[in-house]
Protein backbone atom coordinates (compact mmCIF):
# COMPACT_ATOMS: atom_id res chain seq x y z
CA UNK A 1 0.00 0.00 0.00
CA UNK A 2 1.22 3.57 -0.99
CA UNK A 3 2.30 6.34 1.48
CA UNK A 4 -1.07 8.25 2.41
CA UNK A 5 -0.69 11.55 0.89
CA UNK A 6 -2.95 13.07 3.97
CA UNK A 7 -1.20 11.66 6.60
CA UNK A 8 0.80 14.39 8.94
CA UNK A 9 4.38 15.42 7.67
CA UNK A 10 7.00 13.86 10.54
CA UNK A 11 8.75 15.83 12.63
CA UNK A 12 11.55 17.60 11.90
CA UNK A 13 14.99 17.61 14.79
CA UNK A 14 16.96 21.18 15.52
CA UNK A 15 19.76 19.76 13.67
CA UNK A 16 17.54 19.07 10.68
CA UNK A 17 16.45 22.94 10.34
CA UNK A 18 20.10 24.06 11.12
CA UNK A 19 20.83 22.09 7.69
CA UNK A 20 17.78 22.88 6.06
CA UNK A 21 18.93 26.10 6.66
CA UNK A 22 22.83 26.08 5.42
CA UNK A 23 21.41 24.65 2.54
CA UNK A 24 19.44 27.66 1.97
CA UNK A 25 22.41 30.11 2.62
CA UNK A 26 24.50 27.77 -0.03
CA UNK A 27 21.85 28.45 -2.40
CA UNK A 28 21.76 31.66 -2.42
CA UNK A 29 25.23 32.55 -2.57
CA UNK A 30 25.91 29.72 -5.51
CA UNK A 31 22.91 29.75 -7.28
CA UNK A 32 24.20 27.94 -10.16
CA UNK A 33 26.83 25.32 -8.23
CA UNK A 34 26.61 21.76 -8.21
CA UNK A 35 26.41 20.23 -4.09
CA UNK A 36 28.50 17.27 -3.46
CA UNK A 37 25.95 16.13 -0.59
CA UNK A 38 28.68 13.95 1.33
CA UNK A 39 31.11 16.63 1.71
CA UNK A 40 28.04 19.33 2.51
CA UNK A 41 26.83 17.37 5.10
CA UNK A 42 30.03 16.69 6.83
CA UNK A 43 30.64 20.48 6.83
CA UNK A 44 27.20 21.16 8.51
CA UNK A 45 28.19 18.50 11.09
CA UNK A 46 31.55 20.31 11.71
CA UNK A 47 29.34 23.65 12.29
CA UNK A 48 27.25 22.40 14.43
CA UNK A 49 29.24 20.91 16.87
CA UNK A 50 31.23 24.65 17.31
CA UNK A 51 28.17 25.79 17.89
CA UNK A 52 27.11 27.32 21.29
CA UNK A 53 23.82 26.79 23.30
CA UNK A 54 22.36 30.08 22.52
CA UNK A 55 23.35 29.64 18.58
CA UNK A 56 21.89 26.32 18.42
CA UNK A 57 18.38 27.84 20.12
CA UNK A 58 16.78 28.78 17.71
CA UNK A 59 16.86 25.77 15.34
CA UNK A 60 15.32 23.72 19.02
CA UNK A 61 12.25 25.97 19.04
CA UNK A 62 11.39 25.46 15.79
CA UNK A 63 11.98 21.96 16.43
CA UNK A 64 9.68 22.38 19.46
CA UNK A 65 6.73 24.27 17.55
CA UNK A 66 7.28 21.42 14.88
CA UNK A 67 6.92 18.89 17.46
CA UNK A 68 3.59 20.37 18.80
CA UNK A 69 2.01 20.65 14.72
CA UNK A 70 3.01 17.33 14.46
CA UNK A 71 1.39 15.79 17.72
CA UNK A 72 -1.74 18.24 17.36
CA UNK A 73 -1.73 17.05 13.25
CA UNK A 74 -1.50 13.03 14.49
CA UNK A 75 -4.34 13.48 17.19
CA UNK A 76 -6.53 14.41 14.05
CA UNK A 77 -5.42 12.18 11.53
CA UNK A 78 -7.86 8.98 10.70
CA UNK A 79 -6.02 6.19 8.58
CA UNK A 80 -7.30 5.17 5.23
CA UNK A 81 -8.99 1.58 5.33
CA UNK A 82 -6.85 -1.41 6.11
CA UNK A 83 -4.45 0.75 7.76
CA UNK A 84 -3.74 0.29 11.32
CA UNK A 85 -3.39 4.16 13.08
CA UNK A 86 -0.07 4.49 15.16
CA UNK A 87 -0.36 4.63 18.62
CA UNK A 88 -0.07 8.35 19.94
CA UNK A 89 2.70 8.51 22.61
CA UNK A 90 1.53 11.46 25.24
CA UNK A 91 4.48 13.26 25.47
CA UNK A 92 3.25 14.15 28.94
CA UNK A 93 2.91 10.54 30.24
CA UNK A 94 5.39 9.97 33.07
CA UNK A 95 8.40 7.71 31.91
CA UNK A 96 9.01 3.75 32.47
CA UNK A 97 10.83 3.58 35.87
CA UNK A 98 14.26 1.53 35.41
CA UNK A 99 14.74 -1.92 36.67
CA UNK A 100 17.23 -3.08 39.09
CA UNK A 101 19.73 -4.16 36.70
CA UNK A 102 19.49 -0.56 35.17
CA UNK A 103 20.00 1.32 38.55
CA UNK A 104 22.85 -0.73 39.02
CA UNK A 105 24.27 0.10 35.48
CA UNK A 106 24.20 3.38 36.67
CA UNK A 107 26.18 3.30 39.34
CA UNK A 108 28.72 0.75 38.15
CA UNK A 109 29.31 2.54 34.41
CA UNK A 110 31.16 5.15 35.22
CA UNK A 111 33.74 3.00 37.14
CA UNK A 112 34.17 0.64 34.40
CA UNK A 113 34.47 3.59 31.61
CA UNK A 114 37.39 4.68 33.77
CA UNK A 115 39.06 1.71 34.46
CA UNK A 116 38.82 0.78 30.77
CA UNK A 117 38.51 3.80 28.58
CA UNK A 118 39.06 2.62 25.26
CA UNK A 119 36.11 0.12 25.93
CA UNK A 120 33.01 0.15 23.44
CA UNK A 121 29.49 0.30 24.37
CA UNK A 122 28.55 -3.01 24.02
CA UNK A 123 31.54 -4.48 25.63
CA UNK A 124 30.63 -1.84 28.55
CA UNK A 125 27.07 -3.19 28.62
CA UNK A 126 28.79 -7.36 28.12
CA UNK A 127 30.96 -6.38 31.02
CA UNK A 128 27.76 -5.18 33.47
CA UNK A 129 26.03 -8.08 32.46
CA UNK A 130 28.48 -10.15 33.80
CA UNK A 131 28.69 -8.31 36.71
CA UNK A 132 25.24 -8.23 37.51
CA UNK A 133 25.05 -12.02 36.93
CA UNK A 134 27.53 -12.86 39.50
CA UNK A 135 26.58 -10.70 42.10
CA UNK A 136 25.01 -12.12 45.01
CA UNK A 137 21.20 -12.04 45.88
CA UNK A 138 22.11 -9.64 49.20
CA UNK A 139 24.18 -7.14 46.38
CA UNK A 140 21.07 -7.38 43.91
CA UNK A 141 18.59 -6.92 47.11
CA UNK A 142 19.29 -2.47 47.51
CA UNK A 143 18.59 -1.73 43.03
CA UNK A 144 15.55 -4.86 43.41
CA UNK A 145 13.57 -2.57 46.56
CA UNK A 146 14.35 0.92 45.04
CA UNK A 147 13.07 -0.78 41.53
CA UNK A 148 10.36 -1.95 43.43
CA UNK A 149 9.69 1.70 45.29
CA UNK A 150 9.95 3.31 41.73
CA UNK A 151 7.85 0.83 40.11
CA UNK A 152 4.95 1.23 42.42
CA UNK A 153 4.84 5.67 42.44
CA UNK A 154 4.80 4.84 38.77
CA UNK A 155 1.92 3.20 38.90
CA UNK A 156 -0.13 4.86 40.87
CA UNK A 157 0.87 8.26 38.55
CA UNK A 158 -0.89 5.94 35.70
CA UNK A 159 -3.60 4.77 37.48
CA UNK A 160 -4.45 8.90 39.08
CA UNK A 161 -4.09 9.93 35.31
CA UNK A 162 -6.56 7.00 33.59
CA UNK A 163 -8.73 7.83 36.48
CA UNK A 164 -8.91 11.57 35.92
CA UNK A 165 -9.53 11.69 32.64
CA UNK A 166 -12.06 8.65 33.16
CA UNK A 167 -13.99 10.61 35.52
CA UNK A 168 -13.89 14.24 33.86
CA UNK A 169 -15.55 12.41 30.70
CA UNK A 170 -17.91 10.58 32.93
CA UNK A 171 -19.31 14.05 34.76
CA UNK A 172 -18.96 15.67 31.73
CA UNK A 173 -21.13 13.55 30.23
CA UNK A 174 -23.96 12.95 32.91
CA UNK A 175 -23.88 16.69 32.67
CA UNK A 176 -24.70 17.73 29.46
CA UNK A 177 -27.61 14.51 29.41
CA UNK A 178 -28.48 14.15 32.85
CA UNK A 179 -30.25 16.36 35.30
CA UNK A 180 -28.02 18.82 37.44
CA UNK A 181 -29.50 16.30 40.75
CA UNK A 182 -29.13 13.60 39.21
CA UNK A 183 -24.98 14.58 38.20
CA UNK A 184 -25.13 15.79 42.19
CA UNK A 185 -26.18 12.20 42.97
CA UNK A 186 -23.60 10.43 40.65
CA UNK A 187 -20.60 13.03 42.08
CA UNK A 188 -21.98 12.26 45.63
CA UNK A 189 -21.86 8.53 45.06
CA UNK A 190 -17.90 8.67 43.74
CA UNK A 191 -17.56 10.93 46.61
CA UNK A 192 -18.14 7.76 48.94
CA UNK A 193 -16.29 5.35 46.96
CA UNK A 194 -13.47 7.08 47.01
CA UNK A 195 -13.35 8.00 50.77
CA UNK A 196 -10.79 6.35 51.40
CA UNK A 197 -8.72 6.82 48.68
CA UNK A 198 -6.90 10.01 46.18
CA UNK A 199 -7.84 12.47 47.94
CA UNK A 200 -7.27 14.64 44.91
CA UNK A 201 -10.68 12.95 43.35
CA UNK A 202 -12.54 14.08 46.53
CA UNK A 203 -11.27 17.90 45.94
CA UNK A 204 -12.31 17.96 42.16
CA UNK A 205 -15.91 16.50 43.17
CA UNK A 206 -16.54 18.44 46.05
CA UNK A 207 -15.40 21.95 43.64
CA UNK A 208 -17.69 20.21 42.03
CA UNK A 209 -20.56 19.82 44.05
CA UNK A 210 -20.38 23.03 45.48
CA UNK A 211 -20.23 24.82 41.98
CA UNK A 212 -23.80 22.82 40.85
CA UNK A 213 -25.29 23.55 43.93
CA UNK A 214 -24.59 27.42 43.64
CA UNK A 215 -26.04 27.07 40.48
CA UNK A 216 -29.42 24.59 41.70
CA UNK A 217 -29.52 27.71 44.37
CA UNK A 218 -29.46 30.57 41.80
CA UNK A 219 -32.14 28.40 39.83
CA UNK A 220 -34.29 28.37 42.28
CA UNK A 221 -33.98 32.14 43.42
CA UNK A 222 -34.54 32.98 39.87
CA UNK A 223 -37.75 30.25 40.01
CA UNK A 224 -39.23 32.05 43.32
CA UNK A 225 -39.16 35.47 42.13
CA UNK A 226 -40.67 33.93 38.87
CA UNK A 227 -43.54 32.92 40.66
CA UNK A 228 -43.84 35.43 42.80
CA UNK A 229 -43.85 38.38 40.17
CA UNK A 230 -46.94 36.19 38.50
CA UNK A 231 -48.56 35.76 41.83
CA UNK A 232 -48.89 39.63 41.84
CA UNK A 233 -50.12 40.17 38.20
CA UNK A 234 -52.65 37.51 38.93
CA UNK A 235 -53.56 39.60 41.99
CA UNK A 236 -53.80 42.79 40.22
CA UNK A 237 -56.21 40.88 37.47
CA UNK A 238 -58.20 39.00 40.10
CA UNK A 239 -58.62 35.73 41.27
CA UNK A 240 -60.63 34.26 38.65
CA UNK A 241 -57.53 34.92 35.94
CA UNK A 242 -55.00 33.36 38.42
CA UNK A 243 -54.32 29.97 36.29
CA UNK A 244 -54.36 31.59 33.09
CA UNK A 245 -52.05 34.06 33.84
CA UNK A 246 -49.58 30.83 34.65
CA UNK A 247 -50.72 29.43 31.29
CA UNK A 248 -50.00 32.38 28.93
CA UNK A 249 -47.00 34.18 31.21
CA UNK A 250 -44.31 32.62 29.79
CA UNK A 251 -45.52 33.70 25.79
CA UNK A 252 -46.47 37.43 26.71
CA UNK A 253 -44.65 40.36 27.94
CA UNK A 254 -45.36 41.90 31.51
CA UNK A 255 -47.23 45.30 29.59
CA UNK A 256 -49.83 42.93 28.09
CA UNK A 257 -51.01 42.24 32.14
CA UNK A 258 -51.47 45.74 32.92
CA UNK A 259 -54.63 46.11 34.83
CA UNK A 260 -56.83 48.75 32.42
CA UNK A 261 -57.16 52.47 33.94
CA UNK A 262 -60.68 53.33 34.86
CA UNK A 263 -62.02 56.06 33.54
């Protein structure tokens, strides 16, 4: 199957535009030369490592603002038929924690890198392996429990973020179809699930609660004086017009009620 010519243009890196850009530089001041890409391109690479920080800034925000077109672009995009969509990676979901034998990589690279500096990366990673191996279950035990420690904050970061967004779409949606008591009931019922639990969920439901009851309050202010303002035009028409004057009120304007001046 063909490339899909709708599908969102990738991302481009800092280092990309910094080339894109020397490229357009080259152009301009030999229009008309030939550009032996090889030798270009290790130029460029030669630049851009004598580069400082603040040079190199402005080719990473326009790799930033690329970055956000590109993951606003791919929330959008549908796949044609038969084509499976990627998987959107939320570039705000909290990262993996590392296993044991990763911690201990950490601390135990540096030493070999300086014992054997001429050492490659995969020997370095052979030579950890090893090391890890033969190390004793009481050496393994300290990278195991702060794996373990690591693992489990991870985890419950995932779990408070499914939940959030779980329960925003849940009120939001018992709100726009339900019945402002009837979303008091549902928030009221999470309320006491959750006792005992995030206390973060409790906050958000009891804003909440207190913002649709402020609002069931105001309705019903706004109901009483309602009432009360057809009570009196009733009054002023006599008793005998009292239920029609709550049938017709809400089609005519408070003029048309105007009790006639005698003569």
């Amino acid at each position: 199957m063909g490339k899909d010519p709708k599908k969102p243009r990738g991302k481009m890196s800092s280092y990309a535009y910094f080339v894109q850009t020397c490229r357009e530089e080259h152009k301009k001041k030999h229009p008309d030369a030939s550009v032996n890409f090889s030798e270009f391109s290790k130029k460029c690479s030669e630049r851009w490592k004598t580069m400082s920080p603040k040079e190199k800034g402005k080719f990473e925000d326009m790799a930033k603002q690329d970055k956000l077109r590109y993951e606003r672009e791919m929330k959008n995009y549908v796949p044609p038929k038969g084509q499976k969509k990627k998987r959107f990676k939320d570039p705000n979901a909290p990262k993996r924690p590392p296993s044991a034998f990763f911690l201990f990589c950490a601390d135990f690279r540096p030493k070999i890198k300086s014992e054997n500096p001429g050492l490659s990366i995969g020997d370095t990673a052979k030579k950890l392996g090893e090391m890890w191996n033969s190390s004793s279950a009481e050496e393994k035990q300290p990278y195991e429990k702060k794996a373990a420690k690591l693992k489990e904050k991870y985890d419950k970061v995932i779990i408070q973020n499914d939940m959030e967004v779980k329960l925003v779409d849940l009120i939001e949606k018992c709100y726009c179809l339900w019945s402002m008591e009837k979303s008091l009931s549902l928030c009221y019922r999470i309320l006491l699930l959750t006792a005992q639990r995030e206390k973060w969920i409790q906050d958000q439901l009891l804003q909440l609660m207190m913002m649709m009851m402020t609002m069931k309050k105001k309705k019903r202010k706004e109901k009483k004086k309602r009432k009360m303002r057809m009570m009196m035009m009733s009054s002023s028409l006599g008793d005998g017009t009292c239920s029609f004057v709550y049938a017709i009120y809400p089609y005519i304007s408070i003029h048309h009620l105007e009790k006639p001046k005698s003569d």
